[in-house]
C-alpha atoms as a PDB file:
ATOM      1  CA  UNK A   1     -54.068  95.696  18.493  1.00  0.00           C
ATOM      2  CA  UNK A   2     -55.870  92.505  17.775  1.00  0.00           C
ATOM      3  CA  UNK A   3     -53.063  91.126  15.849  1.00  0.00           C
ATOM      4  CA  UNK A   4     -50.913  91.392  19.240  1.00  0.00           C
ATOM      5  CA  UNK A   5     -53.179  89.607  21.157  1.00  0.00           C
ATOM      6  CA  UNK A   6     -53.501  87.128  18.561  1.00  0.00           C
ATOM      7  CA  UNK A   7     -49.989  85.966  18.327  1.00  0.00           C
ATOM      8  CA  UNK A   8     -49.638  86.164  22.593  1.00  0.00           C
ATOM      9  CA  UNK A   9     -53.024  83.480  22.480  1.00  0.00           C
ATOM     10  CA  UNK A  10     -51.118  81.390  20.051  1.00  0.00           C
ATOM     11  CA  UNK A  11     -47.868  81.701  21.958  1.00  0.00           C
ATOM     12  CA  UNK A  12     -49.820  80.377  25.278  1.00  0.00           C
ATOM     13  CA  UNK A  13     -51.882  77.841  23.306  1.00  0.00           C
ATOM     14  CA  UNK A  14     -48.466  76.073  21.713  1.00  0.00           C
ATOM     15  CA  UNK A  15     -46.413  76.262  24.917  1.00  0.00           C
ATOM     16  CA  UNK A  16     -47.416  73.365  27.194  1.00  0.00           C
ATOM     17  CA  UNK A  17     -46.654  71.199  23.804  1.00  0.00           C
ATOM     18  CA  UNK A  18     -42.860  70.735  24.764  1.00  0.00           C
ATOM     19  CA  UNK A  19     -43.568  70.575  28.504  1.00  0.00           C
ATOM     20  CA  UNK A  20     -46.463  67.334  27.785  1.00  0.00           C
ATOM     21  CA  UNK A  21     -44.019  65.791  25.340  1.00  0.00           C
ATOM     22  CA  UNK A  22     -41.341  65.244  28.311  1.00  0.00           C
ATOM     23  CA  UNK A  23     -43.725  64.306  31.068  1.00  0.00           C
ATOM     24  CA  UNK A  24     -44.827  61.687  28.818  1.00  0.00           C
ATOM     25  CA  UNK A  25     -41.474  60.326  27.611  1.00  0.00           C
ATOM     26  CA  UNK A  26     -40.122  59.956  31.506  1.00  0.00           C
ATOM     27  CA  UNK A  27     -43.716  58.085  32.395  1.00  0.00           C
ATOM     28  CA  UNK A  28     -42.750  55.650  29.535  1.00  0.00           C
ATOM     29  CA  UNK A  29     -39.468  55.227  30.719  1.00  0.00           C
ATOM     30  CA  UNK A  30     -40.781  54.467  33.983  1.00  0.00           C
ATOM     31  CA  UNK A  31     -43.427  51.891  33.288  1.00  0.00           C
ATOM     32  CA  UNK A  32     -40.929  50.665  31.247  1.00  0.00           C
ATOM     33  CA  UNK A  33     -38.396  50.361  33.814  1.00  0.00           C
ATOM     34  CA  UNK A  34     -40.693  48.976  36.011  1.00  0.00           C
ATOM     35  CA  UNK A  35     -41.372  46.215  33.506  1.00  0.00           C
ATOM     36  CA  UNK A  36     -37.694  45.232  32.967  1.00  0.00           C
ATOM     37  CA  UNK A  37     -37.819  44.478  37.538  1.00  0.00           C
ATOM     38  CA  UNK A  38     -40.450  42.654  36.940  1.00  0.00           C
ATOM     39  CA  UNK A  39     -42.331  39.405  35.023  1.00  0.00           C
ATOM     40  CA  UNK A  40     -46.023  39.050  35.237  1.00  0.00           C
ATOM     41  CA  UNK A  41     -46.956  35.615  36.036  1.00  0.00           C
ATOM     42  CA  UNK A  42     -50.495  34.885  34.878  1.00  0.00           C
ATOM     43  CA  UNK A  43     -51.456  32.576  37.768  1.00  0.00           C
ATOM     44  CA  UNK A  44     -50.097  35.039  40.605  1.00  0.00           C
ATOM     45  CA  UNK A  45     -52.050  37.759  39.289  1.00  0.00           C
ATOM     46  CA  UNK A  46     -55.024  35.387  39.112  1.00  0.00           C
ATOM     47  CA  UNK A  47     -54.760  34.268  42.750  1.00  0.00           C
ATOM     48  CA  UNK A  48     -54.261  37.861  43.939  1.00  0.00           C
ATOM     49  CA  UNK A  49     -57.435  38.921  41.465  1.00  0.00           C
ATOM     50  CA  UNK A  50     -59.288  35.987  43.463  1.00  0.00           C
ATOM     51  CA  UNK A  51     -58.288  36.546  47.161  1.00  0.00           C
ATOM     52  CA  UNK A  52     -59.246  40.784  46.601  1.00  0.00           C
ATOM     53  CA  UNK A  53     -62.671  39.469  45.520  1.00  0.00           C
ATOM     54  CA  UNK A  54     -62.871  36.946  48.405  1.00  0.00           C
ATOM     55  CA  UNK A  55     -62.187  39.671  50.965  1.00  0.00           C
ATOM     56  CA  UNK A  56     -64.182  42.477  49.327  1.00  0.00           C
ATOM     57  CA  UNK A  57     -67.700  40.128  49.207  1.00  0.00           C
ATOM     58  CA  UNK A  58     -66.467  38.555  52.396  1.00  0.00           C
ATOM     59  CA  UNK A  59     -66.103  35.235  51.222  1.00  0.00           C
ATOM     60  CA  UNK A  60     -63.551  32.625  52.525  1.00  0.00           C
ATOM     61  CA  UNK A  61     -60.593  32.023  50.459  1.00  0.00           C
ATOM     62  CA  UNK A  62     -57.019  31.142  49.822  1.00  0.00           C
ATOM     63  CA  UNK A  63     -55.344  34.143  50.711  1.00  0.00           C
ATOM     64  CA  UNK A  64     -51.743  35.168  48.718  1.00  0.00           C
ATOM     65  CA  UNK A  65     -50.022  34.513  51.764  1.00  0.00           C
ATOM     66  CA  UNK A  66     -51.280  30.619  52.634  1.00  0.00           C
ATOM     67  CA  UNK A  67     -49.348  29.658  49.357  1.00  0.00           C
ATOM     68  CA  UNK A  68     -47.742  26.187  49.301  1.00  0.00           C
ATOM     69  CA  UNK A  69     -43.959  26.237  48.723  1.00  0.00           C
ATOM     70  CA  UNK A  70     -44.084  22.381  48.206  1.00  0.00           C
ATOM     71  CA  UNK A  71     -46.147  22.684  45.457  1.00  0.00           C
ATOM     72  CA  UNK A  72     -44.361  25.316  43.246  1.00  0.00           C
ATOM     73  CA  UNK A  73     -46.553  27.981  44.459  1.00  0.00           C
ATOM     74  CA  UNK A  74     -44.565  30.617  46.169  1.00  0.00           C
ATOM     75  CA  UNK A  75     -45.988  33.365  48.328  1.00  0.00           C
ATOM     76  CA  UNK A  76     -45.346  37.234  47.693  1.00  0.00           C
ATOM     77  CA  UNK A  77     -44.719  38.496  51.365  1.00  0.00           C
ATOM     78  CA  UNK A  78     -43.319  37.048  54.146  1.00  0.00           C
ATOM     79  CA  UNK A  79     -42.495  33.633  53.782  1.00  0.00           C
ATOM     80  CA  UNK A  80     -39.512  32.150  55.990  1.00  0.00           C
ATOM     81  CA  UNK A  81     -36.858  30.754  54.303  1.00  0.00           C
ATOM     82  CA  UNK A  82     -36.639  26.820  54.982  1.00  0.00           C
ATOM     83  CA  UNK A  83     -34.518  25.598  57.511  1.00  0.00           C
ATOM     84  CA  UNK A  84     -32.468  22.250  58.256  1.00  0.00           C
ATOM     85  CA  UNK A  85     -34.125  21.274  61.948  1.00  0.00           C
ATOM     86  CA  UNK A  86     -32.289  18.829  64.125  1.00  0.00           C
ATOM     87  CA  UNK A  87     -34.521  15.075  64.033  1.00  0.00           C
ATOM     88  CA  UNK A  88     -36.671  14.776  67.188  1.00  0.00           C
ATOM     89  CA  UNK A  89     -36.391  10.825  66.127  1.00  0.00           C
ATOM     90  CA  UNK A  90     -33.669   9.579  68.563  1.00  0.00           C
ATOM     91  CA  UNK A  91     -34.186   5.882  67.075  1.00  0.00           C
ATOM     92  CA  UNK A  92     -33.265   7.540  63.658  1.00  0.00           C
ATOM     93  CA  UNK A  93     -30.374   9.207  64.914  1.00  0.00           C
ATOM     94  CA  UNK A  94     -29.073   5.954  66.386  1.00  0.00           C
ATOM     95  CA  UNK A  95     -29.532   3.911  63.173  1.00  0.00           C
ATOM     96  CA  UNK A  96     -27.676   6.540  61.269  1.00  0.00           C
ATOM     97  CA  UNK A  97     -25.254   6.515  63.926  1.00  0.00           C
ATOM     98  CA  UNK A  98     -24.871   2.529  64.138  1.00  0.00           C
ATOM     99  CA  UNK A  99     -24.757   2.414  60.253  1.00  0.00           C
ATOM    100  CA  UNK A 100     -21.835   4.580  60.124  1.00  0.00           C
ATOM    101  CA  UNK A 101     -19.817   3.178  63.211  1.00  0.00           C
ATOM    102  CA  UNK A 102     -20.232  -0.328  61.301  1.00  0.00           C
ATOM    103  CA  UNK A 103     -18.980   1.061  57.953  1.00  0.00           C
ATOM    104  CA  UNK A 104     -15.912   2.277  59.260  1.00  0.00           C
ATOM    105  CA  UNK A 105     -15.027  -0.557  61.833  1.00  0.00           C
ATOM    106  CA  UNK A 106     -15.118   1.087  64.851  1.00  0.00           C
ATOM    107  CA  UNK A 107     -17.493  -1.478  66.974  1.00  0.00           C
ATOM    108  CA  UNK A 108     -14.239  -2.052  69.034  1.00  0.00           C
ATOM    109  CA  UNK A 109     -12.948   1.397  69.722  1.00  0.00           C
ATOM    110  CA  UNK A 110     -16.400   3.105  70.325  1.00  0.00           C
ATOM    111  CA  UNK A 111     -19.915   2.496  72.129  1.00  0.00           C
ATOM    112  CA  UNK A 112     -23.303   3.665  70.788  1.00  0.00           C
ATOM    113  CA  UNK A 113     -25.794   4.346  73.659  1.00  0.00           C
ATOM    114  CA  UNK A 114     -29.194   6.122  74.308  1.00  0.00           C
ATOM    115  CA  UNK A 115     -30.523   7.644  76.946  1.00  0.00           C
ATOM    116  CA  UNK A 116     -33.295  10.742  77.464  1.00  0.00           C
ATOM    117  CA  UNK A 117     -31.101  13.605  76.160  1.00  0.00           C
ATOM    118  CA  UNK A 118     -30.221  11.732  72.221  1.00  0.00           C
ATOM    119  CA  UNK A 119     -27.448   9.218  71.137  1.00  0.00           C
ATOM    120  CA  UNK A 120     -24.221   9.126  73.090  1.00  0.00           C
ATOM    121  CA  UNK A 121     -21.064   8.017  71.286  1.00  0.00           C
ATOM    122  CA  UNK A 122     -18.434   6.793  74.005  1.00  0.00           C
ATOM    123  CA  UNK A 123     -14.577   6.271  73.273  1.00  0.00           C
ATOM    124  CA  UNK A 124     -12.465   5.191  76.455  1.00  0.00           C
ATOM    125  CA  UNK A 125     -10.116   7.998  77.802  1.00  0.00           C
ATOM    126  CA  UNK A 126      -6.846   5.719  76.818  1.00  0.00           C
ATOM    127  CA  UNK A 127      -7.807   5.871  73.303  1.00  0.00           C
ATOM    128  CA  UNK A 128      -7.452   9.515  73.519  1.00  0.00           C
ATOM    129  CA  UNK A 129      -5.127  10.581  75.696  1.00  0.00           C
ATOM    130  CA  UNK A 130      -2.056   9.520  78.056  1.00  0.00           C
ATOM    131  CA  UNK A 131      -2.494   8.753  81.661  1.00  0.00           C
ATOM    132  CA  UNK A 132      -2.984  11.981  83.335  1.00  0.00           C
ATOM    133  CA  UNK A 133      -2.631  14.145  80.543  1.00  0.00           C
ATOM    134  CA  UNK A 134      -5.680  15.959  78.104  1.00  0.00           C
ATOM    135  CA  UNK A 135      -3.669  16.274  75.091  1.00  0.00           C
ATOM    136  CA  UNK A 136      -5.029  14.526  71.939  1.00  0.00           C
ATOM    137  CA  UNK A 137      -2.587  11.845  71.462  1.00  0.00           C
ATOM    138  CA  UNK A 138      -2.101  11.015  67.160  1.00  0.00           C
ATOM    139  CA  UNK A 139      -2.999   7.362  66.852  1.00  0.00           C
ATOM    140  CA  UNK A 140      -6.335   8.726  67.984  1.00  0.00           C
ATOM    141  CA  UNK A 141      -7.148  11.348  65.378  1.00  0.00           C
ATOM    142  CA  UNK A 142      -7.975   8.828  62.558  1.00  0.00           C
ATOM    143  CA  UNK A 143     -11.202   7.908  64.942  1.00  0.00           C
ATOM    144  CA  UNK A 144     -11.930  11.645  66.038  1.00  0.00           C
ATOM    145  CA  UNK A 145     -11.921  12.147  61.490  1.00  0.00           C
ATOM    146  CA  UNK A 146     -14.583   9.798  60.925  1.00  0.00           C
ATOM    147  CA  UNK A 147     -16.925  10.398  63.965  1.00  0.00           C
ATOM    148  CA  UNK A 148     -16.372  14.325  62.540  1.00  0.00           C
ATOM    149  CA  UNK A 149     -17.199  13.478  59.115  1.00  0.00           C
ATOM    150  CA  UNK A 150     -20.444  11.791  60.843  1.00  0.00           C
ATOM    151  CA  UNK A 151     -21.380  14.997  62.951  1.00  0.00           C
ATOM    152  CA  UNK A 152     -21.084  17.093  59.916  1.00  0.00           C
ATOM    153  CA  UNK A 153     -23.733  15.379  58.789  1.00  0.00           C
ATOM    154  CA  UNK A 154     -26.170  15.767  61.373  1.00  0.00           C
ATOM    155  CA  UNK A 155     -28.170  19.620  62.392  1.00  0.00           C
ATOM    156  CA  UNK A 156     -28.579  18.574  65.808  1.00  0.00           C
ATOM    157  CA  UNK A 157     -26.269  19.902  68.619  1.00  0.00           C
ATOM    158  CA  UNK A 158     -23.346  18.322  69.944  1.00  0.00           C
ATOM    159  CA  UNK A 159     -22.313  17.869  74.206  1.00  0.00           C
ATOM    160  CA  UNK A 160     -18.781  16.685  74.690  1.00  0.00           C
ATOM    161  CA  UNK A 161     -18.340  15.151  77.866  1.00  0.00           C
ATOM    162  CA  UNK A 162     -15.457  14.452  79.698  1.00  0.00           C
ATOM    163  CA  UNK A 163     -15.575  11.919  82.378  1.00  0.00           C
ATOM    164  CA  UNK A 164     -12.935  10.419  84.879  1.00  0.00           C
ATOM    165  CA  UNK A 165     -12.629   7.475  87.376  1.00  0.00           C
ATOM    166  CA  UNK A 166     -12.283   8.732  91.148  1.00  0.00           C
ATOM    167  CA  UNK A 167      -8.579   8.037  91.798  1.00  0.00           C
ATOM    168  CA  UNK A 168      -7.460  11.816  93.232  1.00  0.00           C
ATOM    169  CA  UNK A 169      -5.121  13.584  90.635  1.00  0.00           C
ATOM    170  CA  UNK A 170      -2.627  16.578  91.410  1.00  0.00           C
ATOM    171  CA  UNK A 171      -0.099  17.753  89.286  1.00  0.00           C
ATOM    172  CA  UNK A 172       1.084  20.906  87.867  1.00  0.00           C
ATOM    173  CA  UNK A 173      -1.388  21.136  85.151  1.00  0.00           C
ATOM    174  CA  UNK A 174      -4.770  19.648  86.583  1.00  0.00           C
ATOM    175  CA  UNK A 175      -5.414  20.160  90.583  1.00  0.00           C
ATOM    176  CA  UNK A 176      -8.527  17.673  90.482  1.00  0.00           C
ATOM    177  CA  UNK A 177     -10.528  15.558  88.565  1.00  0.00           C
ATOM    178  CA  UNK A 178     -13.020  18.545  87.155  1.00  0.00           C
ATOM    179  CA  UNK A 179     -10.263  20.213  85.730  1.00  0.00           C
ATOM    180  CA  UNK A 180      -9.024  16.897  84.315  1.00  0.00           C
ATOM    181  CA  UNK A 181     -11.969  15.931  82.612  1.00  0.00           C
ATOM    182  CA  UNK A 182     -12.784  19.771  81.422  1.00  0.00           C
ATOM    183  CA  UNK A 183      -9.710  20.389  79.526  1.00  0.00           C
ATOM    184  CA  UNK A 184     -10.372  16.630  77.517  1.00  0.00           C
ATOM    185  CA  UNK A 185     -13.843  17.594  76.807  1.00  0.00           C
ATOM    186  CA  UNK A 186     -12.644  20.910  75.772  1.00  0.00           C
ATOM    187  CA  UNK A 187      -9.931  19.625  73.519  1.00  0.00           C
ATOM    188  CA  UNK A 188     -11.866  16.929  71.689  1.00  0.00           C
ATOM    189  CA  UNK A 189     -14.472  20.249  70.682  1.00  0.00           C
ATOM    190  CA  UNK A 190     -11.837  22.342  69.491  1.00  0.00           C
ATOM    191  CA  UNK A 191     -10.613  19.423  67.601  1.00  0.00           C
ATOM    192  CA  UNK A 192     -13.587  19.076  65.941  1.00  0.00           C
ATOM    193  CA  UNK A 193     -14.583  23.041  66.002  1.00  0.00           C
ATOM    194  CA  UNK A 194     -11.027  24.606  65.310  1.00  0.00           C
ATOM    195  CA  UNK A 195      -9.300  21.789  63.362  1.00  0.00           C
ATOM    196  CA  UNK A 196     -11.585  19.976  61.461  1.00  0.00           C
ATOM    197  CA  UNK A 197     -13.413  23.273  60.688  1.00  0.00           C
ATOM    198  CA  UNK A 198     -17.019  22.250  62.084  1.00  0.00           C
ATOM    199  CA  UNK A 199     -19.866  24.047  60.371  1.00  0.00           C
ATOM    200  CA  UNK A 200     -22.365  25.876  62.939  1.00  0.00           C
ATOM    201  CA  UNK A 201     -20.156  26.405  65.905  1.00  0.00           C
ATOM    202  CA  UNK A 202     -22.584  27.379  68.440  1.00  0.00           C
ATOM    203  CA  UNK A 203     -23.873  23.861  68.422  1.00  0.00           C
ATOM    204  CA  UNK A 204     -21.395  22.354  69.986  1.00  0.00           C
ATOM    205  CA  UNK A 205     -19.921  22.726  73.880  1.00  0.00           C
ATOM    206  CA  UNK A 206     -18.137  21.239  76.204  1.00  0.00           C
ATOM    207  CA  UNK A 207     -18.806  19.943  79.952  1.00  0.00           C
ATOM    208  CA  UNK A 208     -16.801  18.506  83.033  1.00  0.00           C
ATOM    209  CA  UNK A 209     -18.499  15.956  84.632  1.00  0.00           C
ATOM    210  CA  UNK A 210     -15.315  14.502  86.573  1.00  0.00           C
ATOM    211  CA  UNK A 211     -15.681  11.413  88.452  1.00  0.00           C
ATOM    212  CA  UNK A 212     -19.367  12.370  89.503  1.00  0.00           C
ATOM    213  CA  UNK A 213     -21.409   9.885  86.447  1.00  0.00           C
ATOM    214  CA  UNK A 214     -19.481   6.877  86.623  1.00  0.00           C
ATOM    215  CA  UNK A 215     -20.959   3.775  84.403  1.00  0.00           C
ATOM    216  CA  UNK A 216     -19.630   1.151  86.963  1.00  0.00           C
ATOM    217  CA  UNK A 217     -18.569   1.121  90.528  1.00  0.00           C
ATOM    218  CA  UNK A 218     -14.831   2.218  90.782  1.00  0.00           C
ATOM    219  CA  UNK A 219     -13.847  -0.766  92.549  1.00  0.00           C
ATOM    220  CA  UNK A 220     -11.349  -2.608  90.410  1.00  0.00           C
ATOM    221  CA  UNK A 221      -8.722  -1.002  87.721  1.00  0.00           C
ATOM    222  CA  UNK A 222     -11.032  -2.585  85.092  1.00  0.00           C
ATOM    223  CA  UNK A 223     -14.242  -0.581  86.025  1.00  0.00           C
ATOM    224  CA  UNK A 224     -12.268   2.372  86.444  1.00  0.00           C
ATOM    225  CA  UNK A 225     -10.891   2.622  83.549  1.00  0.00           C
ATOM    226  CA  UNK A 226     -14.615   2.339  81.731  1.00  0.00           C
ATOM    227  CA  UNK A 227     -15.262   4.837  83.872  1.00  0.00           C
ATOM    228  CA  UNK A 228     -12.291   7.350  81.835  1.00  0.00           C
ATOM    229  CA  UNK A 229     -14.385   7.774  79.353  1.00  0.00           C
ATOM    230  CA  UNK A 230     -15.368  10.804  76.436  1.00  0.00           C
ATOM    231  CA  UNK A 231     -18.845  11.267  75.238  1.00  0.00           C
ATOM    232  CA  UNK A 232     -20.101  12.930  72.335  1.00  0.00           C
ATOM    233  CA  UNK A 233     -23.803  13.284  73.102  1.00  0.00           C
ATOM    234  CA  UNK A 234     -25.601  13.908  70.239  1.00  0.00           C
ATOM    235  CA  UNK A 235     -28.756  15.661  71.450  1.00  0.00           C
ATOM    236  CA  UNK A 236     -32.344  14.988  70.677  1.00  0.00           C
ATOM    237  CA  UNK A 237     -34.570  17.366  70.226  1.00  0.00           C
ATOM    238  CA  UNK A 238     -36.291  19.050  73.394  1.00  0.00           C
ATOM    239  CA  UNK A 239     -39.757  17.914  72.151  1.00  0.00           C
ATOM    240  CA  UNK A 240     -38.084  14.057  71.942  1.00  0.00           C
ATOM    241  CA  UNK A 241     -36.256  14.274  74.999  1.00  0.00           C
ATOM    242  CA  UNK A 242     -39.182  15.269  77.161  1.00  0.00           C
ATOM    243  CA  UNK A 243     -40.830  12.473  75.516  1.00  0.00           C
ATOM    244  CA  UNK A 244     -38.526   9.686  77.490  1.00  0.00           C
END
């Protein structure tokens, strides 16, 4: 009778032995796959020793989270990923804008102005297109490449404007001016949007300004033909613009 109960102790006593031996193999396994996700970096773990200290003795500190990108230090929650921003410097903008426009010769085909709203690049309509008409003629395309190769380089958005002298216009395709000057603006974006394969669509549009912000009085065919006009507006920023 005792030699039964014996052998049933030693049975229980021996049992767990298998059952501990796998419970610690798959913790190993899973510290050590936690390892292999993950390096320790010394100084991290220093500044996150540091900032639990600061909080639990309620001193101030540098907290994990006010981390400096700039200077190699890089937070472990929540920091934004960096971001090209549009210049609020309108003066910058034009001196890139100048600089380029005298590299590639265009002083006598284009304009470089500035008002409140950023840097306006102005081409006259005849460059563009034929009397009456919106379609991109070729001879122009050569300009529209290089002023597209400049905006490619800039973050900030982009207003083409189309603009007309106020001689009446009816034919089949365009009843009025507005509709004149909207399907030129139009056509210049999609040039540079559909075409040329512009980066960041939603920065650009287009508006119809007709005959409605002429530059000179319509008086003689000279001024009136100023007055065609296309502008690329380059915006400022709002904070620069409210600034003027």
């Amino acid at each position: 009778m005792s030699r039964k109960k014996i052998g049933e102790e030693e049975m229980r006593t021996d049992g767990w032995l298998a059952t501990f031996a796998d419970t610690m193999t798959l913790l190993l396994t899973f510290f050590v796959l936690l390892y292999s996700f993950s390096t320790v970096d010394a100084a991290k773990f220093k500044q996150i020793a540091s900032s639990l200290q600061s909080v639990l003795t309620g001193e101030t500190g540098k907290s994990v989270l006010d981390l400096n990108l700039k200077s190699g230090e890089v937070p472990l929650v929540g920091e934004p990923i960096p971001t090209t921003t549009p210049s609020n410097n309108t003066e910058d903008v034009y001196q890139k804008v100048q600089s380029f426009i005298k590299k590639k010769k265009l002083e006598g085909t284009v304009v470089i102005k500035s008002d409140s709203r950023g840097v306006i690049i102005q081409l006259k309509a005849n460059i563009l297109f034929q009397s009456g008409k919106a379609e991109i003629i070729d001879k122009s395309k050569p300009v529209l490449n290089s002023i597209n190769a400049l905006i490619a380089t800039l973050p900030n958005d982009v207003v083409i404007e189309g603009h007309t002298d106020n001689q009446p216009i009816s034919n089949f395709e365009y009843k009025n001016n507005w509709q004149l000057s909207s399907a030129r603006a139009l056509n210049v974006l999609e040039y540079f949007v559909g075409i040329k394969g512009q980066k960041n669509p939603q920065r650009f549009k287009s508006t119809a300004c007709g005959e409605f912000q002429p530059i000179v009085a319509n008086n003689t065919e000279v001024n009136r033909a100023l007055n065609r006009r296309v502008n690329i507006l380059i915006v400022a920023s709002e904070k620069e613009a409210t600034k003027k």
